[in-house]
Each structure stands twice: as structure tokens, then as C-alpha cells.
N, C-alpha and C. Protein backbone atom coordinates (compact mmCIF):
# COMPACT_ATOMS: atom_id res chain seq x y z
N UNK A 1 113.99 110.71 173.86
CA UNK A 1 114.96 111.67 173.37
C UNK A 1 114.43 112.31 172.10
N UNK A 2 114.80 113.72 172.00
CA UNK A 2 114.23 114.20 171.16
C UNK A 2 115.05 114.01 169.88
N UNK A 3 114.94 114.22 168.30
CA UNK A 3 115.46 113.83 167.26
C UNK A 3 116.37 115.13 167.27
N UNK A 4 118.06 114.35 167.01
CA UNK A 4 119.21 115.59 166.97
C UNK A 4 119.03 116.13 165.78
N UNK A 5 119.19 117.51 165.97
CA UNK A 5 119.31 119.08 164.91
C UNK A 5 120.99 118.55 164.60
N UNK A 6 120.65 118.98 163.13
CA UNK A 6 122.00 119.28 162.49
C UNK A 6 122.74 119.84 162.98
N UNK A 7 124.09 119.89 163.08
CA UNK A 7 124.52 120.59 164.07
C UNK A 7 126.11 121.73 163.06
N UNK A 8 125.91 122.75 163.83
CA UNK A 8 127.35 123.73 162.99
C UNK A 8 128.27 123.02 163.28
N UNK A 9 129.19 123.39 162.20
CA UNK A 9 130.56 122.86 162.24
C UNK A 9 131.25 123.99 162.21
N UNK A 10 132.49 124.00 162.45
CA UNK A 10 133.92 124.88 162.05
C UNK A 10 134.39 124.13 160.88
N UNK A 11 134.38 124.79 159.85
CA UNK A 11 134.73 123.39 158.66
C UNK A 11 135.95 124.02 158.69
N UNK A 12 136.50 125.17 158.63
CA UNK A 12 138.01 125.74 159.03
C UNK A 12 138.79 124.59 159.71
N UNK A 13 138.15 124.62 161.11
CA UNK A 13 138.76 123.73 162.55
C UNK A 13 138.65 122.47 162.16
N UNK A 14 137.56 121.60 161.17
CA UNK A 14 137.46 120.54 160.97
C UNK A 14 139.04 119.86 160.15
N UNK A 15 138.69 121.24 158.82
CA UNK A 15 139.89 120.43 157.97
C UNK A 15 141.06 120.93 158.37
N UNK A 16 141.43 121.76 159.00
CA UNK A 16 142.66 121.68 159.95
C UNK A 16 143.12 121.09 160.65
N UNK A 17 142.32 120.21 161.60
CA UNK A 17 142.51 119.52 162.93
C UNK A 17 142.84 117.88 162.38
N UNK A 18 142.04 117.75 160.80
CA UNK A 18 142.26 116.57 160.69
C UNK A 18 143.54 116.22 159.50
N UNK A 19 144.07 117.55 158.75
CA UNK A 19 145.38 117.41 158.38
C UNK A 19 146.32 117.40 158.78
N UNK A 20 146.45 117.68 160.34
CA UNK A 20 147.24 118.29 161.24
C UNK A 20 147.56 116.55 161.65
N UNK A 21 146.28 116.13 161.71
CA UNK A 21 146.59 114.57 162.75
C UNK A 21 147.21 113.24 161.55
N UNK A 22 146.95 114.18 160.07
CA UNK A 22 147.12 113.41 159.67
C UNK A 22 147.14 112.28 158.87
N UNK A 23 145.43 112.55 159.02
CA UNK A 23 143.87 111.54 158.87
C UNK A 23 143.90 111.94 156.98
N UNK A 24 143.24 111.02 156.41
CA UNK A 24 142.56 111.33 155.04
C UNK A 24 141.42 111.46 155.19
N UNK A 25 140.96 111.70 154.68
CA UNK A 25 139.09 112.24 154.66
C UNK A 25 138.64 110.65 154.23
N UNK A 26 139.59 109.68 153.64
CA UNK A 26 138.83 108.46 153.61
C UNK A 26 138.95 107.95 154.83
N UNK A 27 140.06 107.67 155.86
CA UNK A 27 140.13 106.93 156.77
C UNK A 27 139.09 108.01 158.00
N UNK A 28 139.02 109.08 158.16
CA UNK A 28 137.64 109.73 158.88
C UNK A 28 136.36 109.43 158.39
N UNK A 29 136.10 109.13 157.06
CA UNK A 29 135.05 108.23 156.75
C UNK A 29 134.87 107.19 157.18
N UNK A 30 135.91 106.66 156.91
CA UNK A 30 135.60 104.96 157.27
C UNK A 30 135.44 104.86 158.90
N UNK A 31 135.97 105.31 159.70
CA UNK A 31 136.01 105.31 161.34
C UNK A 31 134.40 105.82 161.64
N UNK A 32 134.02 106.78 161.16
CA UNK A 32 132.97 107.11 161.17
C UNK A 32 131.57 106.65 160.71
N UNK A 33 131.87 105.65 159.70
CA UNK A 33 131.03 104.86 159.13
C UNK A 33 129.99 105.85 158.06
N UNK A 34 130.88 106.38 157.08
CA UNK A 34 129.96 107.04 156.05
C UNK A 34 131.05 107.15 154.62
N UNK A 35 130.38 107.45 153.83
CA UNK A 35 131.14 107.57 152.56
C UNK A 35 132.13 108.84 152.79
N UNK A 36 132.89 108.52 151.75
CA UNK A 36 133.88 109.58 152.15
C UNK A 36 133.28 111.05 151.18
N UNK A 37 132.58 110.92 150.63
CA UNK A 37 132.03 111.52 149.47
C UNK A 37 131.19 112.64 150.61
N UNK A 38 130.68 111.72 151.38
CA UNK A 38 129.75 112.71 152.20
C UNK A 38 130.41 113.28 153.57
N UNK A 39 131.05 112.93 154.20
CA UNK A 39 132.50 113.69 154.28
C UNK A 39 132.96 114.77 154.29
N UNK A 40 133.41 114.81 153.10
CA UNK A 40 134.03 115.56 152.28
C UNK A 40 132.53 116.58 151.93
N UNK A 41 131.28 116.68 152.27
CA UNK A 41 130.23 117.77 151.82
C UNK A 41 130.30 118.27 153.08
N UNK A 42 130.68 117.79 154.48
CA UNK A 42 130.39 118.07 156.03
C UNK A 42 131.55 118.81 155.89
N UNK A 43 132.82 118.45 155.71
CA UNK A 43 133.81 119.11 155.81
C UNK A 43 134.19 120.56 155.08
N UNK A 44 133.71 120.89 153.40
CA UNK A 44 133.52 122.02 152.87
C UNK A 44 132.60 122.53 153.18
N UNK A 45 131.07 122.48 154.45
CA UNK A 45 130.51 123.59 154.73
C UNK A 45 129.36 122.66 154.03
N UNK A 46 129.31 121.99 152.55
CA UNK A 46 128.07 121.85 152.06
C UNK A 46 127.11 121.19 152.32
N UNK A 47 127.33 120.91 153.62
CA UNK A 47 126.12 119.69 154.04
C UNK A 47 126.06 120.35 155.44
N UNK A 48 125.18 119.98 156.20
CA UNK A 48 125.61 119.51 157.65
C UNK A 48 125.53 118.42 158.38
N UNK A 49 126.23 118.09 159.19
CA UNK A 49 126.23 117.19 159.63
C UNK A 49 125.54 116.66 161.11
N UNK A 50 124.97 115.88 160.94
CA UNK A 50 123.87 115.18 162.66
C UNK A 50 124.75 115.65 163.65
N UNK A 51 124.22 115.75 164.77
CA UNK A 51 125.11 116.35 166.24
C UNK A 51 125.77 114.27 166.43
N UNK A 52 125.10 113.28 165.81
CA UNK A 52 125.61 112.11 166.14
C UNK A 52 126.82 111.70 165.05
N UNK A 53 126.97 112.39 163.84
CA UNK A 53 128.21 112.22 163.18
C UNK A 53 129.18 113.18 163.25
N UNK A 54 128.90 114.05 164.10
CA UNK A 54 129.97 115.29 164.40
C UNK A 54 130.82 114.91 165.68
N UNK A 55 130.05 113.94 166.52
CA UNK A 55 130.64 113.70 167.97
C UNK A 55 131.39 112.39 167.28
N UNK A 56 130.92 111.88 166.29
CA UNK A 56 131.78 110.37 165.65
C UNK A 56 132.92 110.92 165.36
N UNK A 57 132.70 112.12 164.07
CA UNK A 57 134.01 112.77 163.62
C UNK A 57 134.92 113.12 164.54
N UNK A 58 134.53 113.84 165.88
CA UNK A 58 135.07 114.56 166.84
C UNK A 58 136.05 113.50 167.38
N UNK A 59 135.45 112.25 167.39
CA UNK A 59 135.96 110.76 168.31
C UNK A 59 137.28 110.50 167.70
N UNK A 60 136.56 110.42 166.02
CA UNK A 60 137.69 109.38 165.50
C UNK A 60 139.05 110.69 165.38
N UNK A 61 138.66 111.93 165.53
CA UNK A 61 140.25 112.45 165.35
C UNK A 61 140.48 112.95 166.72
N UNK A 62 139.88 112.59 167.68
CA UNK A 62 140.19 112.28 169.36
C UNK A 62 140.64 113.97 169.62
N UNK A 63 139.30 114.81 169.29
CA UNK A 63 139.48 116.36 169.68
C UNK A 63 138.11 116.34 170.95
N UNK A 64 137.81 117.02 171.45
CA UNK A 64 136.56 117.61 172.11
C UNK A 64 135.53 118.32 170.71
N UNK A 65 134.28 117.76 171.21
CA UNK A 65 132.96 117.98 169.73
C UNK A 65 133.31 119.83 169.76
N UNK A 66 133.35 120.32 170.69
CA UNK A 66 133.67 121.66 170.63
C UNK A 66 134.94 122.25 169.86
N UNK A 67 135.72 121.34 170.02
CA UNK A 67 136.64 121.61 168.70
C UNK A 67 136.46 122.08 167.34
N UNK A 68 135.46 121.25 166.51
CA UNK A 68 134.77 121.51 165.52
C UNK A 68 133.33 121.61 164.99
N UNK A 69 132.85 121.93 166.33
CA UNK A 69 131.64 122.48 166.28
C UNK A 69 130.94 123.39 167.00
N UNK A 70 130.00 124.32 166.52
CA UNK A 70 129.50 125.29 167.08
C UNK A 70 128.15 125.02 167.72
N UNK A 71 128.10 125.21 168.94
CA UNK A 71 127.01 124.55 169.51
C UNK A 71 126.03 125.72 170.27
N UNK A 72 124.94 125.52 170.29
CA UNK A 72 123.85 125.89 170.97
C UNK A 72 123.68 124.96 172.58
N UNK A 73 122.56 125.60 172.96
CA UNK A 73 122.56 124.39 174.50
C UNK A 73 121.90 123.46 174.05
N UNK A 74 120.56 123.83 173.38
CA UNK A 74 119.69 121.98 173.43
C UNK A 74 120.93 121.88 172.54
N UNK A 75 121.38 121.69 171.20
CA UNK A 75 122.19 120.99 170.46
C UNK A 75 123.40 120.07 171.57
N UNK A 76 123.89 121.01 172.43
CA UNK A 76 125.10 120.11 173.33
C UNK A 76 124.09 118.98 173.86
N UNK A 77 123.20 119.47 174.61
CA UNK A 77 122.04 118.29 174.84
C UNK A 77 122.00 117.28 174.48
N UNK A 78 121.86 117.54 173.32
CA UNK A 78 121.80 116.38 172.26
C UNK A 78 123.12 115.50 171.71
N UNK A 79 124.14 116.14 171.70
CA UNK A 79 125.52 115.50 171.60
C UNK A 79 125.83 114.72 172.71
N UNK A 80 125.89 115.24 173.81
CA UNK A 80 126.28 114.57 175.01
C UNK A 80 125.22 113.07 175.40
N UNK A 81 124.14 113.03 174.67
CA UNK A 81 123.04 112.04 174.31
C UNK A 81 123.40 111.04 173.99
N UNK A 82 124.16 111.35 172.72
CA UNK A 82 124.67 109.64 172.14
C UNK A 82 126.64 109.86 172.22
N UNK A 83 126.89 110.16 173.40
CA UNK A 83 128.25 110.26 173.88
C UNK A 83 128.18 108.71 174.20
């Protein structure tokens, strides 16, 4: 397998989808297994995030990765990889 590309986000759709459910940006950290600090850089746009912590994020607030992310084909490739 080839090494996953960073992958786009909707940081709009991100922090919408996960105030909506509910979630704190700590408890989507913690489900996800990362600081909430870094998080919180995926979620304002300032980072990006692995196509393997975007499908985590996607999990733990139980949307489709297409929800909050913008994908290319190899990139889906690569998501659907470590599904």
C-alpha cells in the first residue's frame, strides 16, 4: 500500500457536523486517539489531516468520510484502505 496523502477536509462540515452531534473537540480527540490540541488545527483548516485520521474522525461522529472531506480518487483509494 502506498503511504496516505493528507487528505482535504470541509472544516465548515467538520465543525458543524460535530456541534450538531454534540461531540467536544476533546471527546473527538480522545475517540480518535490524538490530542485535542491537534484536533482542533484539523478542524480550523490549520493542519491537515491523514486520509487515516479523517476516516477515524468521520467514524467517531458516525457521518460518511465524504461528509467532511474532499476527496480525489487515489485519496478515496486510500481511505477505503484502512476502512
Amino acid at each position: 500500500m502506498k503511504p496516505l496523502k493528507p487528505m482535504k477536509v470541509n472544516y465548515l462540515a467538520l465543525r458543524v457536523i460535530r456541534e450538531l452531534s454534540g461531540a467536544s473537540q476533546s471527546g473527538v480527540a480522545a475517540a480518535v486517539g490524538m490530542e485535542r490540541a491537534n484536533y482542533a488545527h484539523i478542524e480550523a483548516g490549520r493542519r491537515p489531516g491523514t486520509a487515516e485520521q479523517i476516516v477515524k474522525i468521520a467514524r467517531a461522529l458516525r457521518v460518511p468520510v465524504g461528509a467532511i472531506a474532499v476527496m480525489g480518487a487515489e485519496v478515496l483509494v486510500d481511505a477505503e484502505a484502512v476502512a
